[in-house]
C-alpha atoms as a PDB file:
ATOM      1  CA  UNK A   1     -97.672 -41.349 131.950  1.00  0.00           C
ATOM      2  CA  UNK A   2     -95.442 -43.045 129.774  1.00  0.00           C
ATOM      3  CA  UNK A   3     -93.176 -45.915 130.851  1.00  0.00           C
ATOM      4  CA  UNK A   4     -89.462 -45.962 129.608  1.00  0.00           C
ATOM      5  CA  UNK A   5     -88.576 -49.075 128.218  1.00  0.00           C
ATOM      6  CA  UNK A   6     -84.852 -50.249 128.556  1.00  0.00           C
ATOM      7  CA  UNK A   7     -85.253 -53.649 127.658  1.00  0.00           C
ATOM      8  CA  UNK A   8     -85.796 -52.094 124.350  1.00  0.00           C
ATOM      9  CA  UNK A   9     -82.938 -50.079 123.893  1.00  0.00           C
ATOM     10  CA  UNK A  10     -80.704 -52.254 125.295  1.00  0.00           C
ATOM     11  CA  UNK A  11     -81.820 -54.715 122.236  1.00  0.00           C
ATOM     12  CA  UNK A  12     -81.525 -51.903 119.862  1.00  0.00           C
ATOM     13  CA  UNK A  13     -77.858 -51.324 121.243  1.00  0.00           C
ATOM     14  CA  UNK A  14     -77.316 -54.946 121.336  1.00  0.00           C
ATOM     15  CA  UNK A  15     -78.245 -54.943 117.385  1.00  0.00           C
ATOM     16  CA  UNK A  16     -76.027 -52.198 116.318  1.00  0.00           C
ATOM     17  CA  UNK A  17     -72.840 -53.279 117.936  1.00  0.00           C
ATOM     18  CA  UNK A  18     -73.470 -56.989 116.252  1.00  0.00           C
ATOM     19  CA  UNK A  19     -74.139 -55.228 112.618  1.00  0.00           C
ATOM     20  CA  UNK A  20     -71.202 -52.459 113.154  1.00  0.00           C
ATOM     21  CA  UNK A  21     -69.265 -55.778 114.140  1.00  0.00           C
ATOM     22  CA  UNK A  22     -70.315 -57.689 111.002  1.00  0.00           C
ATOM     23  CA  UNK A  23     -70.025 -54.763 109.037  1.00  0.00           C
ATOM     24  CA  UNK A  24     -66.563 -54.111 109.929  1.00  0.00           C
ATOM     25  CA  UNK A  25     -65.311 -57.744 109.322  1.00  0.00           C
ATOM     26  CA  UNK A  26     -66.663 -57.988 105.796  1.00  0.00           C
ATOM     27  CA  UNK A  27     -64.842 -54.516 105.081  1.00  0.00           C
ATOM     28  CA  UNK A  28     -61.398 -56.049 106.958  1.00  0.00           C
ATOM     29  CA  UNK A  29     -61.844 -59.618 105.075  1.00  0.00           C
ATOM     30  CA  UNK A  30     -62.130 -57.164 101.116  1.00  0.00           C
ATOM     31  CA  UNK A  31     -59.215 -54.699 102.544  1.00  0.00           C
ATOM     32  CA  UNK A  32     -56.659 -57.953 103.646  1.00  0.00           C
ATOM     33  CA  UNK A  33     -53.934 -57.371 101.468  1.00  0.00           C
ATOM     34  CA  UNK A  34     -54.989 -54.188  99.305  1.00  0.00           C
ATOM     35  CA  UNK A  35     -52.836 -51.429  99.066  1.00  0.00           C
ATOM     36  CA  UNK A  36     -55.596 -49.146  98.810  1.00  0.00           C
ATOM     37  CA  UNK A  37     -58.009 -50.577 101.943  1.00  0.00           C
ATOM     38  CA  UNK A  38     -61.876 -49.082 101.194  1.00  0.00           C
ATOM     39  CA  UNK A  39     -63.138 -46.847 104.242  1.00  0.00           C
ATOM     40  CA  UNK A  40     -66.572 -47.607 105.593  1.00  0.00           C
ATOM     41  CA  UNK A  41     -68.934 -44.531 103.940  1.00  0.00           C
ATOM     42  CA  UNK A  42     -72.227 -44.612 104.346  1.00  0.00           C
ATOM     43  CA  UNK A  43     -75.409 -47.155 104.988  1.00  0.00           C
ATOM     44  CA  UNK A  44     -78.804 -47.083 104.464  1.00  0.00           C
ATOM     45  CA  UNK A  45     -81.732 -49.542 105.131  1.00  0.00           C
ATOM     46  CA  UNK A  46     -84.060 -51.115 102.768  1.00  0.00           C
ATOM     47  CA  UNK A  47     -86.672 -53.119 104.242  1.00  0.00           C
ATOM     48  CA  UNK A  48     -84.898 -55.802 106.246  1.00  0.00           C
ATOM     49  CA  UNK A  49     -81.396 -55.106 104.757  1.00  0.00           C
ATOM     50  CA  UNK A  50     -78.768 -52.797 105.272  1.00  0.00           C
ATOM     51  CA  UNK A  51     -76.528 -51.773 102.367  1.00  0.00           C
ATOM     52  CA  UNK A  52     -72.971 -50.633 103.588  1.00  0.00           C
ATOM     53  CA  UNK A  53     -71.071 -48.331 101.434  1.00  0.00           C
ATOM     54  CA  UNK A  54     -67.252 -48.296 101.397  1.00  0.00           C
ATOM     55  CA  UNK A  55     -65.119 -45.962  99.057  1.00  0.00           C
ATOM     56  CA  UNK A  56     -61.140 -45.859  98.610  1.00  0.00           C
ATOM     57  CA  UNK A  57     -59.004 -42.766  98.294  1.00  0.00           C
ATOM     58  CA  UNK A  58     -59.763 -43.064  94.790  1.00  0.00           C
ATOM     59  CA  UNK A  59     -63.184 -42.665  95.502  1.00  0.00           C
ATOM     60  CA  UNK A  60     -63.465 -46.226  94.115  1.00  0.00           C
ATOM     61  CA  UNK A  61     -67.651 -47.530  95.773  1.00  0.00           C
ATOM     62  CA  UNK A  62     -68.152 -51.257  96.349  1.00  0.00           C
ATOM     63  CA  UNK A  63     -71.600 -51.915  97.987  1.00  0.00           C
ATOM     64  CA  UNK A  64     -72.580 -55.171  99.946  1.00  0.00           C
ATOM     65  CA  UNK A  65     -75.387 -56.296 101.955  1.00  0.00           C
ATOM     66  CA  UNK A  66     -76.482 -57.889 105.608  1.00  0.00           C
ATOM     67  CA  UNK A  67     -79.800 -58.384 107.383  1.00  0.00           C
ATOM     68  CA  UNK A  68     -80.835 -57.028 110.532  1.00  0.00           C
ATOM     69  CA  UNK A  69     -78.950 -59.732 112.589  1.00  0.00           C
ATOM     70  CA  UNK A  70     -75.556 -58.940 110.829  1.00  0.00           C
ATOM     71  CA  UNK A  71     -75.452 -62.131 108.642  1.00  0.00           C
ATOM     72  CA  UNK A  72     -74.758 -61.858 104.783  1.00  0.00           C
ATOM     73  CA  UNK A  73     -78.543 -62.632 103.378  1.00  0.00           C
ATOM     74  CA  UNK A  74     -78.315 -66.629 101.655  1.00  0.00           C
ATOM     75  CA  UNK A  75     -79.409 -64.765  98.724  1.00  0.00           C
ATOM     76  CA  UNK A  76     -76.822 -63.009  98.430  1.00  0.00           C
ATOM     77  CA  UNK A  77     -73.332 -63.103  98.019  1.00  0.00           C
ATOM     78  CA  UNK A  78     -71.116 -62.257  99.959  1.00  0.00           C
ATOM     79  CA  UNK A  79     -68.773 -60.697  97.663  1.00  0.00           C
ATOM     80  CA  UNK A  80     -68.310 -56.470  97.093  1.00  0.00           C
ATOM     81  CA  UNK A  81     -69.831 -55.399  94.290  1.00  0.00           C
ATOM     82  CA  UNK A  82     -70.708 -52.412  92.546  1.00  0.00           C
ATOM     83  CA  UNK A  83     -74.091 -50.451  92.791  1.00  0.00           C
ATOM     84  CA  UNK A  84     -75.946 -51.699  89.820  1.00  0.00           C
ATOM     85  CA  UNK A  85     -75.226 -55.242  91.203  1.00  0.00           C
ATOM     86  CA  UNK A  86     -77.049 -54.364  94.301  1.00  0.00           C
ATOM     87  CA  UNK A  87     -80.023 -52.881  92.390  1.00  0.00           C
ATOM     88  CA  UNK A  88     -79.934 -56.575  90.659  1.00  0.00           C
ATOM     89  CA  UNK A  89     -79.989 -58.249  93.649  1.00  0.00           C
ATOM     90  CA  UNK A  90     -82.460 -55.663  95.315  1.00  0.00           C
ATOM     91  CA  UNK A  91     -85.249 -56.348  92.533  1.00  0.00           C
ATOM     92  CA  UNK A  92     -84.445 -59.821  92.448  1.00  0.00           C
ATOM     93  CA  UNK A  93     -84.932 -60.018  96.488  1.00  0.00           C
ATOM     94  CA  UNK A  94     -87.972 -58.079  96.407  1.00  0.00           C
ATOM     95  CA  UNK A  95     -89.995 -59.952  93.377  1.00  0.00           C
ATOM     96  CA  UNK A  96     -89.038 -63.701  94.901  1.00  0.00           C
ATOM     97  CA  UNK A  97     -90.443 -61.896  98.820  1.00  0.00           C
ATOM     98  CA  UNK A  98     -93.833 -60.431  96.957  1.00  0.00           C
ATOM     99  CA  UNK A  99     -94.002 -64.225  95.337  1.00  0.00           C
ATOM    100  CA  UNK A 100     -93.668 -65.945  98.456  1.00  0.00           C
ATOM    101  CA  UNK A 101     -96.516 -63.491 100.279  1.00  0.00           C
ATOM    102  CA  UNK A 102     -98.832 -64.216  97.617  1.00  0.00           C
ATOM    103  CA  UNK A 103     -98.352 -67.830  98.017  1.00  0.00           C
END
């Protein structure tokens, strides 16, 4: 019989309202004092990162990234950027991680 664990969930749910939070204050802090404010889109995970999506009515996409906990990655900037940026930064991330393992 298997037990249900709510402790577990509750962390999970505790997790998503801090990155939907975080997510949503990065998007308010790029739209402050646009005409055309960017819509949250779409996200996706890669790895330890999540990559948030936001498109305007022009169908204008700016990309950015947090970690897990919400928090804008030090090795990363915090700024919007486009999508081949965030393939940069992606590769970049991922070749200084595989360095430090082998170390």
């Amino acid at each position: 019989m298997s037990q249900l664990n709510l402790f577990e969930e509750y962390e999970i749910d505790q997790r998503n309202e801090k990155l939907s939070k975080a997510a949503n204050d990065i998007l308010a802090a790029v739209n402050d004092g646009m005409k055309v404010k960017y819509e949250p889109h779409y996200y996706f995970q890669e790895g330890g990162l999540i990559v948030l999506m936001a498109v305007n009515k022009f169908k204008d996409a700016i990309f950015n990234i947090l970690d897990l906990d919400g928090n804008v990655p030090r090795e990363f900037g915090s700024c919007w950027r486009n999508i081949q940026h965030i393939k940069q930064d992606l590769t970049k991330y991922k070749s200084q991680y595989e360095n430090h393992i082998k170390q």
